[in-house]
Protein backbone atom coordinates (compact mmCIF):
# COMPACT_ATOMS: atom_id res chain seq x y z
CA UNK A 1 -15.58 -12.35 29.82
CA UNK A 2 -12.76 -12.86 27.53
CA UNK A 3 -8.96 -12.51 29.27
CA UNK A 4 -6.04 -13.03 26.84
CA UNK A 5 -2.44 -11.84 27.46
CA UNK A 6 -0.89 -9.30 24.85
CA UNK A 7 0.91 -12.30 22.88
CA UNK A 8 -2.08 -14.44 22.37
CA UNK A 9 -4.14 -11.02 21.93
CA UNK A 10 -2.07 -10.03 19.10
CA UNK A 11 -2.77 -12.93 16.57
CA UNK A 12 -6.37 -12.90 17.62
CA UNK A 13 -7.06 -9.17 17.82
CA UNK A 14 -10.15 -9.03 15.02
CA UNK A 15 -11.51 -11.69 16.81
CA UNK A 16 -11.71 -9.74 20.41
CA UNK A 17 -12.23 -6.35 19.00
CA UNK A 18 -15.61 -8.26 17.32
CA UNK A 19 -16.27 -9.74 20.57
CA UNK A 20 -16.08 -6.03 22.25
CA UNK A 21 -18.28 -4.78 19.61
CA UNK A 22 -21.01 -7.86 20.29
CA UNK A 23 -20.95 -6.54 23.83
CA UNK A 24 -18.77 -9.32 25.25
CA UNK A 25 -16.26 -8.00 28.08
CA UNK A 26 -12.36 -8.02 26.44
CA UNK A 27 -9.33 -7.52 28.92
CA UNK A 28 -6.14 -7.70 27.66
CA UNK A 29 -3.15 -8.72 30.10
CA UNK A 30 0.74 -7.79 30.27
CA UNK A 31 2.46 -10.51 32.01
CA UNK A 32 -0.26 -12.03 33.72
CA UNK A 33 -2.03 -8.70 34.98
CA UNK A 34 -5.17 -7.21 33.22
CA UNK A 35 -3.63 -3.96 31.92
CA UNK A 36 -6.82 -2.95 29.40
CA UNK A 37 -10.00 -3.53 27.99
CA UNK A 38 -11.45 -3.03 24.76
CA UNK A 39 -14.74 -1.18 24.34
CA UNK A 40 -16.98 -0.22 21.51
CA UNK A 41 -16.61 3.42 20.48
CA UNK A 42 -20.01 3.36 18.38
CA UNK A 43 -23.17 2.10 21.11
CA UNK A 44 -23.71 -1.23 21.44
CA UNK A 45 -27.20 -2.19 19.50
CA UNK A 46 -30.09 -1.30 22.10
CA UNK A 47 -28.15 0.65 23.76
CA UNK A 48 -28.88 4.38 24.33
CA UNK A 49 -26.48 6.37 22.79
CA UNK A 50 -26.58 9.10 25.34
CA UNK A 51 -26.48 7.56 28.60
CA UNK A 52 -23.93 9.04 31.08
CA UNK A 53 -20.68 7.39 31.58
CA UNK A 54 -19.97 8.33 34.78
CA UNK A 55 -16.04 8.09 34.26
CA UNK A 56 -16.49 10.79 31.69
CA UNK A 57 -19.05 12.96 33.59
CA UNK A 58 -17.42 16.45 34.09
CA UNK A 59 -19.61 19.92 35.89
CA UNK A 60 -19.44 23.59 35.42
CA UNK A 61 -19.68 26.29 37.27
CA UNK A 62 -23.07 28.54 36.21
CA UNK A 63 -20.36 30.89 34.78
CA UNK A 64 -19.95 28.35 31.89
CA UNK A 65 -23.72 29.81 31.09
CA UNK A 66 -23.50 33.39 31.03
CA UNK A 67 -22.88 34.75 27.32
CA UNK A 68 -19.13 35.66 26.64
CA UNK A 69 -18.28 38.83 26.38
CA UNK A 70 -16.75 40.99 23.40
CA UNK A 71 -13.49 40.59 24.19
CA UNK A 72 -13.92 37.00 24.55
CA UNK A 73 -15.59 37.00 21.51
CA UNK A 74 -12.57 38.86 19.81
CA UNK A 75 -10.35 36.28 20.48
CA UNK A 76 -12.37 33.03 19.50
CA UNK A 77 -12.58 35.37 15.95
CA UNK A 78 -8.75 35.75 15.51
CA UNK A 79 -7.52 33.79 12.28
């Protein structure tokens, strides 16, 4: 795990966004207190694209998977 406050983080930020991207774990402080991390946006290599992330998990209601109706469909077609 790499921990570096926002001062030191700044003149070494291509070398923590690599280690983010090589899976390492990157938290950047303010003053002493971890404030963020960095993350990968793309997968890590090996790792399976679509795996839940549970922070990001969201459910519907079984209306979300009834057709929508004309007048729904009139609206979505507006310029």
């Amino acid at each position: 795990m790499i921990s570096e406050n926002v001062t030191q983080a700044k003149s070494r930020l291509s070398f923590l966004i690599n280690a983010a991207l090589h899976g390492e774990d990157v938290t950047i402080c303010k003053d002493g207190v971890p404030a963020v991390r960095l993350v990968p946006v793309r997968p890590i290599l090996g790792e399976d694209p679509c795996r839940e992330i549970p922070e990001l998990s969201i459910s519907v209601g079984e209306e979300a998977m009834e057709p929508l109706g004309e007048e729904t469909w009139g609206e979505w077609a507006r310029p």
